[in-house]
Protein backbone atom coordinates (compact mmCIF):
# COMPACT_ATOMS: atom_id res chain seq x y z
CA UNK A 1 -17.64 321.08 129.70
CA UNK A 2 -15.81 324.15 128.16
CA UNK A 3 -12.23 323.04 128.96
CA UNK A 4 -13.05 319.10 127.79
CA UNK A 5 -14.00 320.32 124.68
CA UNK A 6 -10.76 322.28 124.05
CA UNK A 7 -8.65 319.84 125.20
CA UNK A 8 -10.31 317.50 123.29
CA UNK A 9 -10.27 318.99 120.46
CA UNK A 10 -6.42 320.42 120.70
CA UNK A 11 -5.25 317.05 121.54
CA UNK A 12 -6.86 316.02 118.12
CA UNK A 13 -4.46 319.05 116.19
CA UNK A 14 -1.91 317.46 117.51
CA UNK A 15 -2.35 313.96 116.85
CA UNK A 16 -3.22 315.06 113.08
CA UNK A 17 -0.05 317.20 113.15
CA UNK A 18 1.75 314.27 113.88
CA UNK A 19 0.10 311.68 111.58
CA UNK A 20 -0.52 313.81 108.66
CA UNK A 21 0.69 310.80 106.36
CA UNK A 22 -3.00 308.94 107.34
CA UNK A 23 -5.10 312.42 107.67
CA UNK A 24 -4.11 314.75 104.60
CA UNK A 25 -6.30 316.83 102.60
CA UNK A 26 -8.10 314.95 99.98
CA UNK A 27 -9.96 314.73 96.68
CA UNK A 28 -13.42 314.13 96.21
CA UNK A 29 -16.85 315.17 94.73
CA UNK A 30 -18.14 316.24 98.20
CA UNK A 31 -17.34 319.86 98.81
CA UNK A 32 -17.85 321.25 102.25
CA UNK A 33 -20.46 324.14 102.46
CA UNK A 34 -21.49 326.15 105.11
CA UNK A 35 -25.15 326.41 106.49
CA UNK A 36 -26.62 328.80 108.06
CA UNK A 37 -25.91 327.81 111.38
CA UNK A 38 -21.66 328.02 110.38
CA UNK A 39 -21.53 324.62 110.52
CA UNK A 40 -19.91 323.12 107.72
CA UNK A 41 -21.77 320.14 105.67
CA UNK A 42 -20.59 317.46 102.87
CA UNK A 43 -22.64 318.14 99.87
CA UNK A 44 -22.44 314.54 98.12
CA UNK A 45 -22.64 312.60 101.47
CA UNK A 46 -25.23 310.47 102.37
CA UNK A 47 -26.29 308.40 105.62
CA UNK A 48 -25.10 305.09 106.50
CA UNK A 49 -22.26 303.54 104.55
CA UNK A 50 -22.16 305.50 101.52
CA UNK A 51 -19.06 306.64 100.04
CA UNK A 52 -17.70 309.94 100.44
CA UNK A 53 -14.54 309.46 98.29
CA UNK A 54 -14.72 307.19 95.57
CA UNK A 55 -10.91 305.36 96.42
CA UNK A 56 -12.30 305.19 99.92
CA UNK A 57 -13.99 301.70 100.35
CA UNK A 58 -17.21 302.63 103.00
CA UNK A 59 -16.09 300.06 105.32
CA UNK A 60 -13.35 301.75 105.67
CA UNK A 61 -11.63 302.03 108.96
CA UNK A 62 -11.30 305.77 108.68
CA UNK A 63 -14.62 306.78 106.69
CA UNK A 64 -16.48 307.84 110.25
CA UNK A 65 -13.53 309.94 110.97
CA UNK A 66 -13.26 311.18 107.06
CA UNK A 67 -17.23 312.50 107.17
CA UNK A 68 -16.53 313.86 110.36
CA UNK A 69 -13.56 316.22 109.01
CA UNK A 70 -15.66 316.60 105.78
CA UNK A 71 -18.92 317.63 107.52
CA UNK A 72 -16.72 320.50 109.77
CA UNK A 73 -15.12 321.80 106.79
CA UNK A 74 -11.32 320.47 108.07
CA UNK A 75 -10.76 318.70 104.34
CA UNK A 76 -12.32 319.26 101.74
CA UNK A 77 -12.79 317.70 98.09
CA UNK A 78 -11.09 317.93 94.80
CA UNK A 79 -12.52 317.59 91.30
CA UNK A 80 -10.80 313.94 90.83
CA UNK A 81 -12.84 312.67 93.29
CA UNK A 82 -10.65 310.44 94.99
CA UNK A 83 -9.46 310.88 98.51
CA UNK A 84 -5.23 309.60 98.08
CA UNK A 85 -5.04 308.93 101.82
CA UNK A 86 -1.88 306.88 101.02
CA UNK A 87 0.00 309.96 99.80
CA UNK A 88 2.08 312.31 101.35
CA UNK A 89 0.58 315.76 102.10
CA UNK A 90 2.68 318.72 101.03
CA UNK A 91 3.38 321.42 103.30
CA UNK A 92 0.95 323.64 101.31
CA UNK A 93 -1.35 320.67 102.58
CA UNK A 94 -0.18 321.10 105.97
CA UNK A 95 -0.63 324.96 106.07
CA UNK A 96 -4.09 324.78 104.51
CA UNK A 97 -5.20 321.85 106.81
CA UNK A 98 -3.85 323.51 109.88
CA UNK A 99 -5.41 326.35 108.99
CA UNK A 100 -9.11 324.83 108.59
CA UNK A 101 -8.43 323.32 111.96
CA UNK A 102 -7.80 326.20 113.83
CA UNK A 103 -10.56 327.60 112.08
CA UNK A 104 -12.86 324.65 113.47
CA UNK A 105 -11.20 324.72 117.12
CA UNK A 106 -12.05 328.62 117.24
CA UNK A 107 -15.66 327.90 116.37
CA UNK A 108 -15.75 325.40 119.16
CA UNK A 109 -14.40 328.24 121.56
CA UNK A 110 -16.95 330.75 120.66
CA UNK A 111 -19.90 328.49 120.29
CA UNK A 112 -18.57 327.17 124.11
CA UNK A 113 -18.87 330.79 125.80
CA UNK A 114 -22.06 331.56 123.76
CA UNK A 115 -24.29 332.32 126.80
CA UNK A 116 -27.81 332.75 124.60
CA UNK A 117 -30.41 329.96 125.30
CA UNK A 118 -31.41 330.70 121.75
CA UNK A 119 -28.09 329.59 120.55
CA UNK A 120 -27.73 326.49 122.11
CA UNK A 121 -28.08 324.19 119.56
CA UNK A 122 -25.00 325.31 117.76
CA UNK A 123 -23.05 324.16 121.22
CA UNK A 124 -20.42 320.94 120.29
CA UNK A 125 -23.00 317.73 121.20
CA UNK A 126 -21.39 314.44 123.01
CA UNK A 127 -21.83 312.70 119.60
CA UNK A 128 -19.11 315.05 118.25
CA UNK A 129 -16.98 314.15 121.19
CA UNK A 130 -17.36 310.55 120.68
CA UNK A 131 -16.34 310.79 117.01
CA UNK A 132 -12.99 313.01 118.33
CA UNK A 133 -12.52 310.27 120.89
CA UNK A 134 -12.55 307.42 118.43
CA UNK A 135 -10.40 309.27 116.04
CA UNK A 136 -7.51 309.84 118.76
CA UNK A 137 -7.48 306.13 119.35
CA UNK A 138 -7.40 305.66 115.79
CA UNK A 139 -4.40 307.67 114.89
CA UNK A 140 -2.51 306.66 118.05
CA UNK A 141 -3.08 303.11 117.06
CA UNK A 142 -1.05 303.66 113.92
CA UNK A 143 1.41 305.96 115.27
CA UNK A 144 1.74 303.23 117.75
CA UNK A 145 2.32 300.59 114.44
CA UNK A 146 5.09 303.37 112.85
CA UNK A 147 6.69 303.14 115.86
CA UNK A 148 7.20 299.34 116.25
CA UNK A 149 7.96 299.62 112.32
CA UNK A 150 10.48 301.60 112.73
CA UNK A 151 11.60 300.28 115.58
CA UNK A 152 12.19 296.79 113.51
CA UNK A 153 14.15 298.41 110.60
CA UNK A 154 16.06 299.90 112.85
CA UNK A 155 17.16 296.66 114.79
CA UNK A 156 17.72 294.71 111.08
CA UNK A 157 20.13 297.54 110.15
CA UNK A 158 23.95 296.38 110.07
CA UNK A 159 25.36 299.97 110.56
CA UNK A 160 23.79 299.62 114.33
CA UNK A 161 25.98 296.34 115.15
CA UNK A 162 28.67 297.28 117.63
CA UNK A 163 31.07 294.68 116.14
CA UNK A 164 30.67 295.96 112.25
CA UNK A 165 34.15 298.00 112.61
CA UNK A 166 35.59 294.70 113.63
CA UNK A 167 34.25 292.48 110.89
CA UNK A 168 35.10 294.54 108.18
CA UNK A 169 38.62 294.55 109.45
CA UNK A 170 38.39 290.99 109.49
CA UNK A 171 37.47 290.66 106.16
CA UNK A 172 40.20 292.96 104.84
CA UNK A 173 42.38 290.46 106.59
CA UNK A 174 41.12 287.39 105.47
CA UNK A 175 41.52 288.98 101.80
CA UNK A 176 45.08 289.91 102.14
CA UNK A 177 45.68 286.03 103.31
CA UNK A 178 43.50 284.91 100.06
CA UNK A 179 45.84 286.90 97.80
CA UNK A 180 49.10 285.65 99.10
CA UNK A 181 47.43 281.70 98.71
CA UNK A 182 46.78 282.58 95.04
CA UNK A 183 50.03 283.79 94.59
CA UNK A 184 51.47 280.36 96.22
CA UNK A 185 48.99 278.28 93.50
CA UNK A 186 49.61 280.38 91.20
CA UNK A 187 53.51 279.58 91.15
CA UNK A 188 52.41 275.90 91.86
CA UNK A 189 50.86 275.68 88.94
CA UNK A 190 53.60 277.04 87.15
CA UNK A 191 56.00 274.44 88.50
CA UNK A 192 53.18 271.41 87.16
CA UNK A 193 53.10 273.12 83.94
CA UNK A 194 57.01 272.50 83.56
CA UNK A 195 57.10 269.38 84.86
CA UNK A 196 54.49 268.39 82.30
CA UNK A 197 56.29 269.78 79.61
CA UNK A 198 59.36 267.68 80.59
CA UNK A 199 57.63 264.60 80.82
CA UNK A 200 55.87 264.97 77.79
CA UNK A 201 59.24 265.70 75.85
CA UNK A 202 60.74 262.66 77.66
CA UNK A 203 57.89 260.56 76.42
CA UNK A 204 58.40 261.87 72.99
CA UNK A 205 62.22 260.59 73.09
CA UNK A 206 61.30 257.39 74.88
CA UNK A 207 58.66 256.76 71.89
CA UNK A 208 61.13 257.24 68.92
CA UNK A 209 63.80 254.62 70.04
CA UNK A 210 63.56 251.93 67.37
CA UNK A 211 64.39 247.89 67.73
CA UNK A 212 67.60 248.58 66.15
CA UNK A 213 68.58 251.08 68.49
CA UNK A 214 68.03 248.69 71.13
CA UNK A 215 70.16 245.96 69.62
CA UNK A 216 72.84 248.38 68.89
CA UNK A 217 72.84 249.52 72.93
CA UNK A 218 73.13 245.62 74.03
CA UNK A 219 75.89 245.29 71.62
CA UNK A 220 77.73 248.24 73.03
CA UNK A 221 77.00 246.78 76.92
CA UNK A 222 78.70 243.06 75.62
CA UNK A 223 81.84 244.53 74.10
CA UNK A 224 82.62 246.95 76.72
CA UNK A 225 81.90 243.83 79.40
CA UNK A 226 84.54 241.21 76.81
CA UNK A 227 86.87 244.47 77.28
CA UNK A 228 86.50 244.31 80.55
CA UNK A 229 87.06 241.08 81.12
CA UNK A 230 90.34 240.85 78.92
CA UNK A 231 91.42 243.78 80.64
CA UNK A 232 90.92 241.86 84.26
CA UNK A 233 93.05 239.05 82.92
CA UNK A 234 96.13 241.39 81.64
CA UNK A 235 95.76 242.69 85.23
CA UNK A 236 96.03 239.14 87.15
CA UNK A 237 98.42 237.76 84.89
CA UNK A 238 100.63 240.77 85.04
CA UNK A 239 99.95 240.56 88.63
CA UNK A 240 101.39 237.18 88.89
CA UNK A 241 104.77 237.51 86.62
CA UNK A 242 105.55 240.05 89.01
CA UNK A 243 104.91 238.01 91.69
CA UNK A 244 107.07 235.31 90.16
CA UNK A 245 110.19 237.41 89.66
């Protein structure tokens, strides 16, 4: 019975130890004070579901395990009266909590090899190992839930994918090829720009020729076709007096 109780109760330390995050020392109107047996009681607490802690809902998944710690003087309350179970505990915290649970496991120790039949009430009862039994399971659950939490982020992280080196490479690549495209439309457009320019000054010109212009320009054509026609004729004829002779 001795060495259950001690492992029992060590195997507790260090499952609190480990999730101090859910089990920190807390605020809350019920002090802890000691009776005359050494046991340590919650001033404040009452039977049932009452609460303890007055952030701490009493249907609370962890209120049987908080009046437990209360009750043996492991945490203790603070003036605001709430119990901040979501906050971090400090390493002052830590100290102080470790201490009040070394504290508790010692009592356990001594009240184990107490050998008077007068003192046996003051003996750890199976009800107190019940309550240490339910609270392992509870803290291993949600070590067990950190874990697969953890566990998830860890797997959605990029800096964990073999091939990341790769990609990035990849990517640098595919830049370089994007700049030397936009320098190819970039002169592109350059080249449409100047064409447009040149079409636009050509359809200026085209737009200012007049009628007269026009009838000036056919003019031209029919007397350089008459003087091309006389000069055909001084060719044959002179073509044929020199045939003649």
């Amino acid at each position: 019975m001795r060495g259950l109780v001690i492992r029992s109760t060590l195997l507790v330390f260090v499952l609190f130890l480990v999730g101090m995050a859910y089990v920190t020392q807390a605020d809350g109107p019920a002090q802890g004070s000691k009776n005359g047996s050494g046991s340590t009681t919650a001033s404040g607490s009452n039977n049932g579901g009452s609460r303890i802690f007055t952030d701490v809902p009493a249907n609370h998944w962890s209120m049987e395990s908080l009046k437990y710690l209360l009750q043996r003087g492991v945490i203790q309350g603070l003036p605001s009266g709430k119990f901040e179970g979501d906050r971090a505990a400090t390493r002052y915290e830590v100290a102080q909590l470790m201490s009040r649970l070394l504290n508790y496991v010692e009592n356990l120790k001594n009240q184990a090899g107490v050998t008077n039949p007068d003192a046996t009430a003051t003996t750890i009862k199976p009800e107190d190992l019940d309550v240490l039994r339910d609270l392992i399971y509870k803290v291993a659950d949600k070590l067990n839930q950190l874990t697969t939490d953890v566990s998830t982020l860890k797997s959605a992280r990029p800096d964990i994918d073999p091939n990341l080196t790769q990609r990035i490479q990849n990517l640098e690549s595919q830049a370089d090829e994007i700049k030397v495209l936009k320098t190819q439309v970039d002169d592109n457009e350059k080249t449409i720009r100047d064409l447009k320019t040149q079409l636009t000054q050509f359809q200026v010109k085209a737009s200012t020729v007049t009628e007269e212009d026009l009838a000036k320009t056919n003019q031209q054509i029919i007397a350089n076709r008459i003087i091309g026609l006389f000069a055909l004729g001084a060719a044959i004829v002179g073509i044929g007096l020199m045939t003649l002779k």
